[in-house]
C-alpha atoms as a PDB file:
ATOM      1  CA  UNK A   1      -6.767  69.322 -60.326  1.00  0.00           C
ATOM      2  CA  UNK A   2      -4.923  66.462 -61.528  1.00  0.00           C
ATOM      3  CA  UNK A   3      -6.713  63.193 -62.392  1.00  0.00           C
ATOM      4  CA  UNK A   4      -5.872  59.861 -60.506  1.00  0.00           C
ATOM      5  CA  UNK A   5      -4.111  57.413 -62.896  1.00  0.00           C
ATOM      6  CA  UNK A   6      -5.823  55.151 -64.521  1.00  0.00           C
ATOM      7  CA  UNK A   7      -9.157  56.719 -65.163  1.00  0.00           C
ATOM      8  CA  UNK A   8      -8.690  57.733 -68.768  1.00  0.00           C
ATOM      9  CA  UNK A   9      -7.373  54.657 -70.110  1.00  0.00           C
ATOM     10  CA  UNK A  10     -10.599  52.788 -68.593  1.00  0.00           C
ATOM     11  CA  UNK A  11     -12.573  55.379 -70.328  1.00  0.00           C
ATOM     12  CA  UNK A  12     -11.518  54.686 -73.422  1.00  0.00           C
ATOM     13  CA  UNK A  13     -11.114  51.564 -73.576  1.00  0.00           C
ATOM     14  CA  UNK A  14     -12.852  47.517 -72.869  1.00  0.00           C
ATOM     15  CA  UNK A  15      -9.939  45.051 -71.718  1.00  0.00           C
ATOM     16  CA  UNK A  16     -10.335  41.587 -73.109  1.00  0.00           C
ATOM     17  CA  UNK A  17      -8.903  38.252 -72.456  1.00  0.00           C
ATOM     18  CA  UNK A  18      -7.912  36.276 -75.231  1.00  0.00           C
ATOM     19  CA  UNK A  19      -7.642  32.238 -75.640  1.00  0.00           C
ATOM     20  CA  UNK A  20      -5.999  30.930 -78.855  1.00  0.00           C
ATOM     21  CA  UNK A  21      -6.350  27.592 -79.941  1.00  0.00           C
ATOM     22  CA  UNK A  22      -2.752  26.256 -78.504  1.00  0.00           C
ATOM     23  CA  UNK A  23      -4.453  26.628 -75.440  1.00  0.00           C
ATOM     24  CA  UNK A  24      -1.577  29.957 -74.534  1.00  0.00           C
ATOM     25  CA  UNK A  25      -3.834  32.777 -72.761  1.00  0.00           C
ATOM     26  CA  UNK A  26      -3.573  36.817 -73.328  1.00  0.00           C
ATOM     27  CA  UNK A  27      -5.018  39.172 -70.694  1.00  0.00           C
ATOM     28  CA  UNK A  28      -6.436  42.675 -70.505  1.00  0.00           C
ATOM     29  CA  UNK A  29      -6.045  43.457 -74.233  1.00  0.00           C
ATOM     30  CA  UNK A  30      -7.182  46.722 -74.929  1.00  0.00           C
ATOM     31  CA  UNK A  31      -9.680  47.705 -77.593  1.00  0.00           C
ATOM     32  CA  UNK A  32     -11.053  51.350 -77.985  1.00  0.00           C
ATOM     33  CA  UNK A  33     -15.032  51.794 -77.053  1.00  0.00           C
ATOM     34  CA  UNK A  34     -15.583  53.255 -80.269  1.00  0.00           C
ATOM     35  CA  UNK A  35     -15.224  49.583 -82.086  1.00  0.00           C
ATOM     36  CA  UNK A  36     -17.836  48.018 -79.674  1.00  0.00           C
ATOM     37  CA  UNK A  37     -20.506  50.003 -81.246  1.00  0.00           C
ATOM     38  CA  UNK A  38     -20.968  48.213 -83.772  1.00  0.00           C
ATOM     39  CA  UNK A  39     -23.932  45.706 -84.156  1.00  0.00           C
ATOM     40  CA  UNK A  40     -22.268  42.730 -83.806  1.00  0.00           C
ATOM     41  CA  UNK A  41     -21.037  43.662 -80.015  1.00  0.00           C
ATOM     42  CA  UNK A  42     -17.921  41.783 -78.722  1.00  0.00           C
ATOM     43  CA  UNK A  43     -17.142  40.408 -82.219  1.00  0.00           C
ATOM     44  CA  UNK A  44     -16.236  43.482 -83.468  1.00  0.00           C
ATOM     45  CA  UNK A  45     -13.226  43.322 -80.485  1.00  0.00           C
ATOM     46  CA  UNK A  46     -12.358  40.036 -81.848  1.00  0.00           C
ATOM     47  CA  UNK A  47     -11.828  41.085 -85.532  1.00  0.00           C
ATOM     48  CA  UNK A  48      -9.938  43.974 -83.993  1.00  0.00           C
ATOM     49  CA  UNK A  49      -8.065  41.668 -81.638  1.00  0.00           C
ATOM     50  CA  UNK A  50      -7.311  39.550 -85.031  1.00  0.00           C
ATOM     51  CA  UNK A  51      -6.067  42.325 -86.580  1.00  0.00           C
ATOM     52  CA  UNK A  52      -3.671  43.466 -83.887  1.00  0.00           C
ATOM     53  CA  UNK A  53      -2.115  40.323 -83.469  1.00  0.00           C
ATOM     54  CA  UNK A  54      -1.774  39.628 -87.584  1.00  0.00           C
ATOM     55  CA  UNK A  55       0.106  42.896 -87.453  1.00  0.00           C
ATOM     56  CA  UNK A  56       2.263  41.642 -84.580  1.00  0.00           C
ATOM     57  CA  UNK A  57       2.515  38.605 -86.923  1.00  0.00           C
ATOM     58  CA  UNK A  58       3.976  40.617 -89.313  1.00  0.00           C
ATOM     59  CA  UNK A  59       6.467  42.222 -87.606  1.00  0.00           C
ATOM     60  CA  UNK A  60       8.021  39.848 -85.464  1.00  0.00           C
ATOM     61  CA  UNK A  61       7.881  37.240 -88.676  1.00  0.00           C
ATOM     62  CA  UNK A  62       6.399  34.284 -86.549  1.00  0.00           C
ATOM     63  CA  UNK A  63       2.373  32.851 -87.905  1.00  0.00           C
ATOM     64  CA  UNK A  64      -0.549  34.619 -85.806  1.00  0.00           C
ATOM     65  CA  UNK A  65      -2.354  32.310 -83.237  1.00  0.00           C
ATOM     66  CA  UNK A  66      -6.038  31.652 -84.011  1.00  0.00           C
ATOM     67  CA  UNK A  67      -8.313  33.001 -81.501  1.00  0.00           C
ATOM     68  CA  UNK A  68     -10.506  30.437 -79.576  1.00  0.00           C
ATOM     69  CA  UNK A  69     -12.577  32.650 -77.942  1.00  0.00           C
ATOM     70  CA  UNK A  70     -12.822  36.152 -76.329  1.00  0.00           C
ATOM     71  CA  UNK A  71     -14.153  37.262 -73.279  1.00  0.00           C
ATOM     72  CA  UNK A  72     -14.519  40.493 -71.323  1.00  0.00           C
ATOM     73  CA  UNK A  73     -11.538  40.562 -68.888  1.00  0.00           C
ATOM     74  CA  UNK A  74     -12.907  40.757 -64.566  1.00  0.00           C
ATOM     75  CA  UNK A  75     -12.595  44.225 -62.919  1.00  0.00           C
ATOM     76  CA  UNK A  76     -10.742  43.859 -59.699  1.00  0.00           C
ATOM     77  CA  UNK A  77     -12.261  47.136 -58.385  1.00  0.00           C
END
Protein backbone atom coordinates (compact mmCIF):
# COMPACT_ATOMS: atom_id res chain seq x y z
CA UNK A 1 0.00 0.00 0.00
CA UNK A 2 1.10 3.32 -0.90
CA UNK A 3 2.20 5.82 1.78
CA UNK A 4 0.33 9.23 2.26
CA UNK A 5 2.61 12.13 1.19
CA UNK A 6 4.44 13.71 3.40
CA UNK A 7 5.33 11.14 5.96
CA UNK A 8 8.86 10.36 4.85
CA UNK A 9 10.15 13.70 4.51
CA UNK A 10 8.97 14.39 8.29
CA UNK A 11 10.81 11.31 9.13
CA UNK A 12 13.81 12.33 8.09
CA UNK A 13 14.01 15.41 8.72
CA UNK A 14 13.56 18.65 11.76
CA UNK A 15 12.21 21.93 9.94
CA UNK A 16 13.72 25.08 11.32
CA UNK A 17 13.02 28.70 11.14
CA UNK A 18 15.74 30.91 10.60
CA UNK A 19 16.22 34.81 11.64
CA UNK A 20 19.31 36.61 10.24
CA UNK A 21 20.50 39.65 11.57
CA UNK A 22 18.78 42.09 8.76
CA UNK A 23 15.87 41.16 10.51
CA UNK A 24 14.64 38.96 6.80
CA UNK A 25 13.00 35.54 8.15
CA UNK A 26 13.45 31.82 6.52
CA UNK A 27 10.90 29.10 7.35
CA UNK A 28 10.75 25.33 7.54
CA UNK A 29 14.41 24.74 6.57
CA UNK A 30 15.12 21.29 6.50
CA UNK A 31 17.97 19.55 8.28
CA UNK A 32 18.40 15.66 8.33
CA UNK A 33 17.81 13.92 12.01
CA UNK A 34 21.03 12.38 11.75
CA UNK A 35 22.90 15.98 12.46
CA UNK A 36 20.76 16.58 15.65
CA UNK A 37 22.52 13.83 17.36
CA UNK A 38 25.12 15.38 18.15
CA UNK A 39 25.82 16.77 21.73
CA UNK A 40 25.40 20.13 21.18
CA UNK A 41 21.49 19.63 20.06
CA UNK A 42 19.97 22.43 17.87
CA UNK A 43 23.42 24.00 17.27
CA UNK A 44 24.51 21.41 15.29
CA UNK A 45 21.27 22.54 12.79
CA UNK A 46 22.63 25.93 12.93
CA UNK A 47 26.23 25.14 11.75
CA UNK A 48 24.46 23.03 9.16
CA UNK A 49 22.00 25.81 8.38
CA UNK A 50 25.37 28.08 8.06
CA UNK A 51 26.73 25.88 5.83
CA UNK A 52 23.81 25.58 3.45
CA UNK A 53 23.33 29.06 3.07
CA UNK A 54 27.42 29.85 2.60
CA UNK A 55 27.04 27.39 -0.24
CA UNK A 56 24.02 29.27 -1.59
CA UNK A 57 26.40 32.23 -1.04
CA UNK A 58 28.60 30.83 -3.29
CA UNK A 59 26.64 30.13 -6.00
CA UNK A 60 24.43 32.87 -6.48
CA UNK A 61 27.70 35.31 -5.79
CA UNK A 62 25.79 37.59 -3.23
CA UNK A 63 27.53 37.62 0.91
CA UNK A 64 25.66 34.98 3.26
CA UNK A 65 23.32 36.54 5.95
CA UNK A 66 24.43 35.95 9.56
CA UNK A 67 22.10 33.91 11.48
CA UNK A 68 20.44 35.59 14.57
CA UNK A 69 18.94 32.81 15.93
CA UNK A 70 17.27 29.41 15.16
CA UNK A 71 14.33 27.90 16.32
CA UNK A 72 12.33 24.72 15.78
CA UNK A 73 9.64 25.62 13.18
CA UNK A 74 5.46 24.96 14.80
CA UNK A 75 3.71 21.78 13.51
CA UNK A 76 0.34 22.71 12.19
CA UNK A 77 -0.91 19.11 12.66
Amino acid sequence: MARKPGTRATAEFVLFDVFYEDGSQRSNRRVPRTVLGCAEGDACANKYIAEQDRVIATKSGLPALAIKNIRRSVSKG
